[in-house]
N, C-alpha and C. Protein backbone atom coordinates (compact mmCIF):
# COMPACT_ATOMS: atom_id res chain seq x y z
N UNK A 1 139.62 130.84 -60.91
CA UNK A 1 139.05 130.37 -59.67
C UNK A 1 140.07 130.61 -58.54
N UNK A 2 139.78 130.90 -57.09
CA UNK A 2 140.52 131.76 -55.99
C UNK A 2 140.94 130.24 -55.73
N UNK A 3 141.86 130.48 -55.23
CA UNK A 3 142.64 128.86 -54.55
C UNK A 3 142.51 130.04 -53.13
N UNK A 4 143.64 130.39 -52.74
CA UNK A 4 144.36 130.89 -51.73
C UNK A 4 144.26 132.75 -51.65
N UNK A 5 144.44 133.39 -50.73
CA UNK A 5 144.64 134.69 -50.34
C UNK A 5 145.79 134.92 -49.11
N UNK A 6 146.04 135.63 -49.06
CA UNK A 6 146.58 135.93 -47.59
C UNK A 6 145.87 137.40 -46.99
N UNK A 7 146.33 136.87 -45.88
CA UNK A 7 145.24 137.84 -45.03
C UNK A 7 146.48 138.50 -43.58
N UNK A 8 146.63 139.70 -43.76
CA UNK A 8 147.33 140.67 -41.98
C UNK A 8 146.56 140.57 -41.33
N UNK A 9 146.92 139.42 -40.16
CA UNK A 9 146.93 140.17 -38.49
C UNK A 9 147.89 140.47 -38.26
N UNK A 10 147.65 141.75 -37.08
CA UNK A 10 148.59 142.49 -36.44
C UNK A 10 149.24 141.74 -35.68
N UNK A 11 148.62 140.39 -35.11
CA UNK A 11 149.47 140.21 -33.80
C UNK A 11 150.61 138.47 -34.52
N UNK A 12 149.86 138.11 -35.48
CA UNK A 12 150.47 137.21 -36.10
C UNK A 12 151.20 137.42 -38.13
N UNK A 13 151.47 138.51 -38.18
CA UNK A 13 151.78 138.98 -39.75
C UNK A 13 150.85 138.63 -40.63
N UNK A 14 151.34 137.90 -41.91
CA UNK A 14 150.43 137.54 -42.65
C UNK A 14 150.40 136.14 -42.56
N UNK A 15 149.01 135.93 -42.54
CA UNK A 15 148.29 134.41 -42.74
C UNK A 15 147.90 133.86 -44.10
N UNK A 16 147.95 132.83 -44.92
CA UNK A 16 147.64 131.94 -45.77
C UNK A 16 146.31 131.35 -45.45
N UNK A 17 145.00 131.78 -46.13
CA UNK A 17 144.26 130.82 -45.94
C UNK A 17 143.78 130.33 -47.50
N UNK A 18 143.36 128.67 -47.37
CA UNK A 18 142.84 128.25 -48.56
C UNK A 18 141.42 128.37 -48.82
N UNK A 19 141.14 128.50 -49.66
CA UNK A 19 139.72 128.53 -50.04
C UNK A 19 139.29 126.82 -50.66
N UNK A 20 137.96 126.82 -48.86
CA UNK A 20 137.40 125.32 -49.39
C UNK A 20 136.46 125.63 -50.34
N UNK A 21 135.50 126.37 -50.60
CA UNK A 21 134.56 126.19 -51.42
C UNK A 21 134.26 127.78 -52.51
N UNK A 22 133.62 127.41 -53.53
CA UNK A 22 133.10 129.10 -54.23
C UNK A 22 132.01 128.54 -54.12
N UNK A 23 131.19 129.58 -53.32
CA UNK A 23 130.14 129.55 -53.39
C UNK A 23 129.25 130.22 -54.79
N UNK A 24 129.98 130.94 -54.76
CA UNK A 24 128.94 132.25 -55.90
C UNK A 24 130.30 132.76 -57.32
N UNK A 25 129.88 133.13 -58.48
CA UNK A 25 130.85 133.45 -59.13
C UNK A 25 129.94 134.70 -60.36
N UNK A 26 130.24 135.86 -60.28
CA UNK A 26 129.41 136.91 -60.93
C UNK A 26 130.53 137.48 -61.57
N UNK A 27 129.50 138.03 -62.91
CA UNK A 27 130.46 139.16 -63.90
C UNK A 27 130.19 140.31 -63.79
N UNK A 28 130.49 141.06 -63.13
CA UNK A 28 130.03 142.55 -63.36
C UNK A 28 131.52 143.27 -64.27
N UNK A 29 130.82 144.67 -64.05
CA UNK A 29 131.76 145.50 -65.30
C UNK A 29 131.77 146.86 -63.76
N UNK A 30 133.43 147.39 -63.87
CA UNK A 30 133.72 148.65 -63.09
C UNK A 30 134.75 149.40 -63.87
N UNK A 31 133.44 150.72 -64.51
CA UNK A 31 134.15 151.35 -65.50
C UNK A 31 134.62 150.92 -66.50
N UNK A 32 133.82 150.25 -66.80
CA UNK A 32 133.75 149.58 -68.38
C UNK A 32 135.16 148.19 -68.37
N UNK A 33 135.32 147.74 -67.14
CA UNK A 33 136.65 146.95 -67.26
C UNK A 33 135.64 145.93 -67.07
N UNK A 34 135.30 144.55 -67.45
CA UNK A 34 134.97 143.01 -67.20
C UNK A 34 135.59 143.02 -66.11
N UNK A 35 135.17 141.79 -65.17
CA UNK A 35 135.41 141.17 -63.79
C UNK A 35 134.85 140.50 -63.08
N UNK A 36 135.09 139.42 -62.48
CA UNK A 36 134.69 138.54 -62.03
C UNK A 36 134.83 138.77 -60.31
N UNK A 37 133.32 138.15 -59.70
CA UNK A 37 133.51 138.65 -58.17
C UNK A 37 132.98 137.05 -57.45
N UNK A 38 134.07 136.88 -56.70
CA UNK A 38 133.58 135.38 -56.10
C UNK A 38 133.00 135.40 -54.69
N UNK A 39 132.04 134.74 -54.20
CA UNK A 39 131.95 135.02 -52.90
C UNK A 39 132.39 133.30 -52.51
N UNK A 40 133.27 133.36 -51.47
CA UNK A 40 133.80 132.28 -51.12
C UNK A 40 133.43 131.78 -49.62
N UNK A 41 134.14 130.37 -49.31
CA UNK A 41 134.13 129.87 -47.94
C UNK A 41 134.97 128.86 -47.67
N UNK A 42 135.79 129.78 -46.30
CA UNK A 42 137.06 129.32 -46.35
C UNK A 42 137.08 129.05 -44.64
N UNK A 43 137.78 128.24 -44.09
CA UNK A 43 138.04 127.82 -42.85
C UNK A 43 139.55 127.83 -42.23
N UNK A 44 139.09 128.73 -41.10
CA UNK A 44 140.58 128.75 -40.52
C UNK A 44 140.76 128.97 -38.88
N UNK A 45 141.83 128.16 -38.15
CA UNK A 45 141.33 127.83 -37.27
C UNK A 45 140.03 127.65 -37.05
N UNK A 46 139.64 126.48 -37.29
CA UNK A 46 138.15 125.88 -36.99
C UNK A 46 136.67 127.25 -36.83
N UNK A 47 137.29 128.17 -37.81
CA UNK A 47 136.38 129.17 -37.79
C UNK A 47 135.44 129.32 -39.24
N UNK A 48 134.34 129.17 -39.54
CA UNK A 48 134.05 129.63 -41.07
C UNK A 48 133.84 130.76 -41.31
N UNK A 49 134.79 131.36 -42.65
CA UNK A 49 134.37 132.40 -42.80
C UNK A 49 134.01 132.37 -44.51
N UNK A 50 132.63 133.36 -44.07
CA UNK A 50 132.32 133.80 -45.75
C UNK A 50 132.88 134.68 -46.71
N UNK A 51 133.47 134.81 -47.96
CA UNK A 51 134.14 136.14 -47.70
C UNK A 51 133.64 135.77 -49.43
């Protein structure tokens, strides 16, 4: 399960954001490898983003 990512802006380096919620959690297969794909929602500066 995703806790955290970091994310580059150019004008501020890299940012830390936490992940408030998983929304979605799927197994697909790429090239025969297992994997898991989360779609998340995370808030930063008072912004939501889906990702």
């Amino acid at each position: 399960m995703p806790i955290k990512f970091r994310y580059l802006i150019e004008d501020e380096g890299y940012v830390r954001i936490k992940i408030d919620r998983v929304i979605e959690k799927r197994l697909d297969r790429f090239a025969g490898n297992k994997m898991f794909r989360y779609r998340c929602e995370a808030n930063y500066s008072n912004v939501l983003y889906k990702i």
